[in-house]
C-alpha atoms as a PDB file:
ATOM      1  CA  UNK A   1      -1.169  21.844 -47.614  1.00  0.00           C
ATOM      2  CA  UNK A   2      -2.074  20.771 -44.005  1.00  0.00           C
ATOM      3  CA  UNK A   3      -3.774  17.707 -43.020  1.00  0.00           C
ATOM      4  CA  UNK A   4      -5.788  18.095 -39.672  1.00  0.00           C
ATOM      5  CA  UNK A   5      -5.823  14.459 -38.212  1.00  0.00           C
ATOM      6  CA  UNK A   6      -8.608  14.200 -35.848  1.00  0.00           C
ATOM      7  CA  UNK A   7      -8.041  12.019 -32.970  1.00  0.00           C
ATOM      8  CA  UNK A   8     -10.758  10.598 -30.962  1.00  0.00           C
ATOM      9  CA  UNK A   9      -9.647   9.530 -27.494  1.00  0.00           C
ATOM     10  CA  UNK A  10     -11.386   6.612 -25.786  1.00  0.00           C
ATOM     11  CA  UNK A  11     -11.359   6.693 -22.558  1.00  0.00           C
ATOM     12  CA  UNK A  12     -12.089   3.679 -20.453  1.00  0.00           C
ATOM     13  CA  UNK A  13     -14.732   3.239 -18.037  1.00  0.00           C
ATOM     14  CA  UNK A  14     -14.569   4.354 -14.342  1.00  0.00           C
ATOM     15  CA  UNK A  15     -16.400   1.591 -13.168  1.00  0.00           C
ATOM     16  CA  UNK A  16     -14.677  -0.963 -15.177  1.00  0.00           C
ATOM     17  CA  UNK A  17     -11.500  -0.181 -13.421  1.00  0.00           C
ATOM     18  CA  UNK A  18     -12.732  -0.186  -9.846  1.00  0.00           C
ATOM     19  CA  UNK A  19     -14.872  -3.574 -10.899  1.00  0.00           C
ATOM     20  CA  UNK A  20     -11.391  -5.176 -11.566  1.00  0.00           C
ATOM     21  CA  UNK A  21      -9.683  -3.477  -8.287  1.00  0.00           C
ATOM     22  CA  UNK A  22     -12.332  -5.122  -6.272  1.00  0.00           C
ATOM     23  CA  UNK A  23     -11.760  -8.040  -8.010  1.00  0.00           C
ATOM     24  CA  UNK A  24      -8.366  -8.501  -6.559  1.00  0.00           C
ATOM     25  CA  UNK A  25      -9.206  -7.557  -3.597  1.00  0.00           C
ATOM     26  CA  UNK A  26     -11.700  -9.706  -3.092  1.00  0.00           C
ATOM     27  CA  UNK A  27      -9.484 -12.778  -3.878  1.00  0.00           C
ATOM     28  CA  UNK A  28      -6.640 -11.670  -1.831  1.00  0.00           C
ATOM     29  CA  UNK A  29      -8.428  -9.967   1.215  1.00  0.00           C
ATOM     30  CA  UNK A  30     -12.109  -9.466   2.025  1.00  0.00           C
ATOM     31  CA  UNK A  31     -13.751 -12.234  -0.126  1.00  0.00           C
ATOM     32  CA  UNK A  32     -17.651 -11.453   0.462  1.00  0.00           C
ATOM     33  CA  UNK A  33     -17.902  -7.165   0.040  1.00  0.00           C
ATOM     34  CA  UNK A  34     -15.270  -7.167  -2.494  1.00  0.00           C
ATOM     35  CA  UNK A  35     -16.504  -9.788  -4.495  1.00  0.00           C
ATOM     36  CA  UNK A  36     -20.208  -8.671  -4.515  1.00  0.00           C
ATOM     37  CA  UNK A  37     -18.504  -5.379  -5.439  1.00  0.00           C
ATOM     38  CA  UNK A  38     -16.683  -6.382  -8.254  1.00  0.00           C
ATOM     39  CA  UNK A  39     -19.672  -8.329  -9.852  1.00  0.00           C
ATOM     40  CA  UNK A  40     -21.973  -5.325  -9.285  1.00  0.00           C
ATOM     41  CA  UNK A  41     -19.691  -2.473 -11.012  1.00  0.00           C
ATOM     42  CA  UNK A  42     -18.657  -5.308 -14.057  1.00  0.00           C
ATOM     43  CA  UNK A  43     -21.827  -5.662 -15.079  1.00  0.00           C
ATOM     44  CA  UNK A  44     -23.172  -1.757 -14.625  1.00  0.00           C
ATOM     45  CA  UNK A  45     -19.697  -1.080 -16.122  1.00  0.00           C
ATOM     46  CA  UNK A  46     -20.465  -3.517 -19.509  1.00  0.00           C
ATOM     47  CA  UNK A  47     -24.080  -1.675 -19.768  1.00  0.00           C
ATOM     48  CA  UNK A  48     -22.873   1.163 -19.488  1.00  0.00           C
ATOM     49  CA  UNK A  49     -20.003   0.813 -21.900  1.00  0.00           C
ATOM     50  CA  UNK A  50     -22.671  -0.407 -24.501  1.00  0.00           C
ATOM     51  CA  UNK A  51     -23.701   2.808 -25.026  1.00  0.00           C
ATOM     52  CA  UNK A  52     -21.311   5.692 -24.281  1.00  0.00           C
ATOM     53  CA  UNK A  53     -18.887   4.165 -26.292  1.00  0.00           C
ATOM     54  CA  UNK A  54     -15.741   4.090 -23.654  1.00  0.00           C
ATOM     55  CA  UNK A  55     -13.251   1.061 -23.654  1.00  0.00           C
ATOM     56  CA  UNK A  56     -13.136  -1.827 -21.077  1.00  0.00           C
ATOM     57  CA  UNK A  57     -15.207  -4.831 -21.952  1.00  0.00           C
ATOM     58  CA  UNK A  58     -12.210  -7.016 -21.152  1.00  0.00           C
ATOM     59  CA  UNK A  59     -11.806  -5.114 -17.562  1.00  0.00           C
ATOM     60  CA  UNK A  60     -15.308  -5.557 -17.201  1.00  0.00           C
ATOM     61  CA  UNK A  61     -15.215  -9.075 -17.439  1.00  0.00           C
ATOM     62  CA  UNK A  62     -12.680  -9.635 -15.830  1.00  0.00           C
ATOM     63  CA  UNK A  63     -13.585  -7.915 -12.746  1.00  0.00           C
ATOM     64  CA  UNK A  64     -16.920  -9.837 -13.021  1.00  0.00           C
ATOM     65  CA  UNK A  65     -14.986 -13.289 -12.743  1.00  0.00           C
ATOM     66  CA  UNK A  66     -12.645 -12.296 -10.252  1.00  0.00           C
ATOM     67  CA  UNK A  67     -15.730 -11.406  -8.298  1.00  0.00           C
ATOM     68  CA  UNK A  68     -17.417 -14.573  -8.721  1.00  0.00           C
ATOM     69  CA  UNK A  69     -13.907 -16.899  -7.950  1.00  0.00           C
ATOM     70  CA  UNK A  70     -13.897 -14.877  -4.528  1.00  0.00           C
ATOM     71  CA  UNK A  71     -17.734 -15.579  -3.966  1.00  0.00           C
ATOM     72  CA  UNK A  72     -16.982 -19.444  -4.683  1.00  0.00           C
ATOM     73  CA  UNK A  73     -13.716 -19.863  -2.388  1.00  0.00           C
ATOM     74  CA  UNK A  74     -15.470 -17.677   0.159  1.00  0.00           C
ATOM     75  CA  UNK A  75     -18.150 -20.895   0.075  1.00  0.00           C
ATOM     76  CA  UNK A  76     -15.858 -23.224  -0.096  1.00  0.00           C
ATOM     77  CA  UNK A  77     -13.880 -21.778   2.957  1.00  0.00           C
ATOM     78  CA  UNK A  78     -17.409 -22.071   5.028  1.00  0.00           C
ATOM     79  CA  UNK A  79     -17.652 -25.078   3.929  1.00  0.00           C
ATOM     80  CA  UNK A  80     -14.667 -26.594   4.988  1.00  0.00           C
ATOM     81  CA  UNK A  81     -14.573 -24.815   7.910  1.00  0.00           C
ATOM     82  CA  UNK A  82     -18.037 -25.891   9.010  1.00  0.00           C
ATOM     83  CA  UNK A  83     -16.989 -29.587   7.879  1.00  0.00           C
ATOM     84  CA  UNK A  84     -13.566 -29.627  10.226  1.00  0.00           C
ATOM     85  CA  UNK A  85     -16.223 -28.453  13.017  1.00  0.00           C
ATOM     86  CA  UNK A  86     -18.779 -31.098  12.550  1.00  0.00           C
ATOM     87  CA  UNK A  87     -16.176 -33.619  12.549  1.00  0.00           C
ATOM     88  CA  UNK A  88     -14.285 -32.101  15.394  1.00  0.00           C
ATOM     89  CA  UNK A  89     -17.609 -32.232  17.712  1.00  0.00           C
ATOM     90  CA  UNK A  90     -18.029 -36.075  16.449  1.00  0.00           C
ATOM     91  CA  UNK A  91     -14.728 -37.112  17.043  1.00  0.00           C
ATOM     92  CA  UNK A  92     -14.887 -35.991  20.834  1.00  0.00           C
END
């Protein structure tokens, strides 16, 4: 007697995967495209994934908050830099 065990392989979503490779990219190198990127493909990547059935939710996301941490030091970083400006131009 042979058992046939079916195996269903789940693969995980394309853009899931590049969502968090942008991610880290755009916090360790180009900030702005990177980051914009990474939100973009998270979120088609977590639509997408709600009805093909493929794995990475938690890739999704996190590509999707790696995207928006580069957005917000990207700000940051204008902002300070515009700040030490302004203050430089007052304090001559």
């Amino acid at each position: 007697m042979s058992e046939q065990v079916q195996t269903t392989e789940r693969t995980t979503n394309g853009k899931a995967i590049g969502s968090v490779i942008m991610g880290v990219i755009g916090v360790t190198g180009f900030p702005f495209v990177a980051s914009i990127v990474a939100i973009v493909l998270g979120h088609m990547a977590r639509d997408e994934m709600k009805t093909d059935g493929k794995q990475g939710h938690g890739l999704a996301l996190t590509g999707i908050i790696l995207g928006w941490i580069g957005v917000i030091v990207l700000l940051v970083l204008i902002f300070v830099f515009g700040w030490f400006v302004t203050w430089a131009k007052v304090s001559n």
